[in-house]
C-alpha atoms as a PDB file:
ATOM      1  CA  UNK A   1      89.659 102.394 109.839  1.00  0.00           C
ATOM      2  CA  UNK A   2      90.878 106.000 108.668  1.00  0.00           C
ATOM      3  CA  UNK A   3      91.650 107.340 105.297  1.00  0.00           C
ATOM      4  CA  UNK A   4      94.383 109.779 105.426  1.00  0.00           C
ATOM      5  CA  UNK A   5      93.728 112.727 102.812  1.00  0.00           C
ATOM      6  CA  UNK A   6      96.826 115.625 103.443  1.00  0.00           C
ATOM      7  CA  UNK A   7      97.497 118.686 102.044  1.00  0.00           C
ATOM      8  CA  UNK A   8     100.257 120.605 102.885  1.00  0.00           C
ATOM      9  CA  UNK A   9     100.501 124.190 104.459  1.00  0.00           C
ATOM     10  CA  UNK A  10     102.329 127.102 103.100  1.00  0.00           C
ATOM     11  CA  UNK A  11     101.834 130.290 104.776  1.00  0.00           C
ATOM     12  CA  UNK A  12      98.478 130.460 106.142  1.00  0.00           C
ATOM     13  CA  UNK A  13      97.015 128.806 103.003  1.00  0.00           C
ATOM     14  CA  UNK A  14      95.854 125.097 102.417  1.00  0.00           C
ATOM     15  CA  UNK A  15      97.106 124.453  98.969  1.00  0.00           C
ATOM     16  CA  UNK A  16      97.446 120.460  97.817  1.00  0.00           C
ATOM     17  CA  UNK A  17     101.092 119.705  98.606  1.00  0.00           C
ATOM     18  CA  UNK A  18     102.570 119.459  94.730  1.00  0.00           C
ATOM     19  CA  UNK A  19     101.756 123.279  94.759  1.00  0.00           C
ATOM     20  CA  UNK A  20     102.823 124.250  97.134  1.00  0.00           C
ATOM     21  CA  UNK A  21     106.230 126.720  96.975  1.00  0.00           C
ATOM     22  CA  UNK A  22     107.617 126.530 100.325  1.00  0.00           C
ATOM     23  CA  UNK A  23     107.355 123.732 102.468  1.00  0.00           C
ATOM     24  CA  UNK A  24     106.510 123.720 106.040  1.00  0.00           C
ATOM     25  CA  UNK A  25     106.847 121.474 108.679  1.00  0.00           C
ATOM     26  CA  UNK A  26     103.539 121.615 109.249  1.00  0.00           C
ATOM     27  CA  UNK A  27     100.730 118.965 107.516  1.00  0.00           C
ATOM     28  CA  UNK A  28      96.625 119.080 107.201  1.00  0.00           C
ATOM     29  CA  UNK A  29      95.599 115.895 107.614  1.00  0.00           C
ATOM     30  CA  UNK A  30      91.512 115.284 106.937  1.00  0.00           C
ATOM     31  CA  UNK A  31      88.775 112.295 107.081  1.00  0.00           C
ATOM     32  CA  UNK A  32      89.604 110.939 110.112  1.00  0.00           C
ATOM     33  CA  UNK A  33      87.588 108.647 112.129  1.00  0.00           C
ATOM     34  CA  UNK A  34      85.434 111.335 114.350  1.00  0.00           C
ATOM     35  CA  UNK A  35      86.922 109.052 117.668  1.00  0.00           C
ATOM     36  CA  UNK A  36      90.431 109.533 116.405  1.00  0.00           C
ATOM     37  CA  UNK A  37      92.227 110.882 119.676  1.00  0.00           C
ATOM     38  CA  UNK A  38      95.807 113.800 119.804  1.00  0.00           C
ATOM     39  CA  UNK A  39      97.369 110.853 121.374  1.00  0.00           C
ATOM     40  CA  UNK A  40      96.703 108.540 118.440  1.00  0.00           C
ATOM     41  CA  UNK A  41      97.327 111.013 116.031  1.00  0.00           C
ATOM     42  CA  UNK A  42     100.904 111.321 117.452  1.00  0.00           C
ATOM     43  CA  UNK A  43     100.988 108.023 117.075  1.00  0.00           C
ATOM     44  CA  UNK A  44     100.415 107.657 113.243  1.00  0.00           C
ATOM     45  CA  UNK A  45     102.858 110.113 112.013  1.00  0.00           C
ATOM     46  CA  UNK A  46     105.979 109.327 115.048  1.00  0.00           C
ATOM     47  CA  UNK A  47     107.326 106.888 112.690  1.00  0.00           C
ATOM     48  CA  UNK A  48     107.934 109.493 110.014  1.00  0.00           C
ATOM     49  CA  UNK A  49     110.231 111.797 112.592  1.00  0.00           C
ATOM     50  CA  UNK A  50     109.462 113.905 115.957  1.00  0.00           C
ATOM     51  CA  UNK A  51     106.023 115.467 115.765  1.00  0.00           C
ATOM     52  CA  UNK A  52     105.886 118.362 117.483  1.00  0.00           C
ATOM     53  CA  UNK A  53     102.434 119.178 117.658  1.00  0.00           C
ATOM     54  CA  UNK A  54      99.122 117.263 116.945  1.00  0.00           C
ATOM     55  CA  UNK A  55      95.485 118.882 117.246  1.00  0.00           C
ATOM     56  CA  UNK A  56      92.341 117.550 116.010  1.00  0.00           C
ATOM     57  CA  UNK A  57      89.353 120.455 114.947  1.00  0.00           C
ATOM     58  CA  UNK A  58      86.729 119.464 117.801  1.00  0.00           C
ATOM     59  CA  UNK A  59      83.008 120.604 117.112  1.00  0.00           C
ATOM     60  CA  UNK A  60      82.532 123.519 119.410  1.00  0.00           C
ATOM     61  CA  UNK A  61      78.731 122.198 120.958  1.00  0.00           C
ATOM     62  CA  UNK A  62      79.746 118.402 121.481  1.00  0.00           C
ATOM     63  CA  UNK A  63      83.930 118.382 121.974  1.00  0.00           C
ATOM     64  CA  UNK A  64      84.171 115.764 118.959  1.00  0.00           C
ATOM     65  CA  UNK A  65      86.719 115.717 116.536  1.00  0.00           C
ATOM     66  CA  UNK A  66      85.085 117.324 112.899  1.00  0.00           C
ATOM     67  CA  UNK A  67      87.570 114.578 111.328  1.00  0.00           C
ATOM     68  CA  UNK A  68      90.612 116.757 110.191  1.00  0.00           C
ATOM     69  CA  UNK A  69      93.189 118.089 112.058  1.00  0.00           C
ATOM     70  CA  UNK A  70      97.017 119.298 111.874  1.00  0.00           C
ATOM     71  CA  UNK A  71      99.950 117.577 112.185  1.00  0.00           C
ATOM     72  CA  UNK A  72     103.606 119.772 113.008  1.00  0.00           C
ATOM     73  CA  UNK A  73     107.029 118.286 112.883  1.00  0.00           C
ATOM     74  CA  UNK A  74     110.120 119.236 114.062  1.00  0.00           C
ATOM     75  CA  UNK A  75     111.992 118.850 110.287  1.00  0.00           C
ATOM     76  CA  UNK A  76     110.629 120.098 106.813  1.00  0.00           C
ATOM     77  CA  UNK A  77     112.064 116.723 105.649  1.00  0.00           C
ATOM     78  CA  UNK A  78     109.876 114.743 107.970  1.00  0.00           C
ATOM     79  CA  UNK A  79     106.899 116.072 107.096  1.00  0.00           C
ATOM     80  CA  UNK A  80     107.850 115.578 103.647  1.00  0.00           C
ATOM     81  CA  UNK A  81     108.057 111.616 104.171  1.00  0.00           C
ATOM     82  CA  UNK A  82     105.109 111.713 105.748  1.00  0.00           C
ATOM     83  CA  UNK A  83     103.031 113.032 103.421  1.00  0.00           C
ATOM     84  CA  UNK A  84     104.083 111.508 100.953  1.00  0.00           C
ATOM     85  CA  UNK A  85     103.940 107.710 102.567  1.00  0.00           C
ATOM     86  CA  UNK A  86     100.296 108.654 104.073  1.00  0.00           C
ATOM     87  CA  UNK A  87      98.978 110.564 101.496  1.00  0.00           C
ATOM     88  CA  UNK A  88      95.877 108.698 100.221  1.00  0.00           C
ATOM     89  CA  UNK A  89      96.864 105.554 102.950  1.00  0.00           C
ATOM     90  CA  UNK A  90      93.865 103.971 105.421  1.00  0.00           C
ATOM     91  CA  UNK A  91      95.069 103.467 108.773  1.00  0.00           C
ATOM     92  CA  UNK A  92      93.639 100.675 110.641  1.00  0.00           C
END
């Protein structure tokens, strides 16, 4: 099970995504499961629109996922609709 906590990015700052001025296609996504998997990350956000790009933050000593990582989309507005259907969600 995975509680999905986003914020969204706006320039090279994290700021929570009501704040945020500009908005990117790009989406931090945090406390993930640490055996989440890129490929099941793609996975939970397709259904929102074409993602792009999908990388978890891996520890550098053991290669495991730290539990947050980014999610890119090809459209503003499809990052939009998945932040706000995920925001807060758990994902089984």
């Amino acid at each position: 099970m995975t509680i999905v906590s986003m914020m969204k990015m706006s320039g090279n700052l994290l700021k929570p995504w009501f704040s945020a001025r500009r908005f990117s296609s790009e989406i931090f996504v945090s406390r993930l499961s640490s055996y989440t998997t890129d490929e099941e990350l793609i996975q939970m956000f397709s259904r929102f629109g074409v993602v792009t790009q999908a990388r978890l933050i891996k520890d550098r000593k053991t290669q495991r996922p730290k539990g947050f990582g980014f999610v890119k989309f090809e459209s503003d507005i499809d990052a939009e609709k998945a932040l706000k259907a995920m925001n807060g969600r758990v994902y089984c």
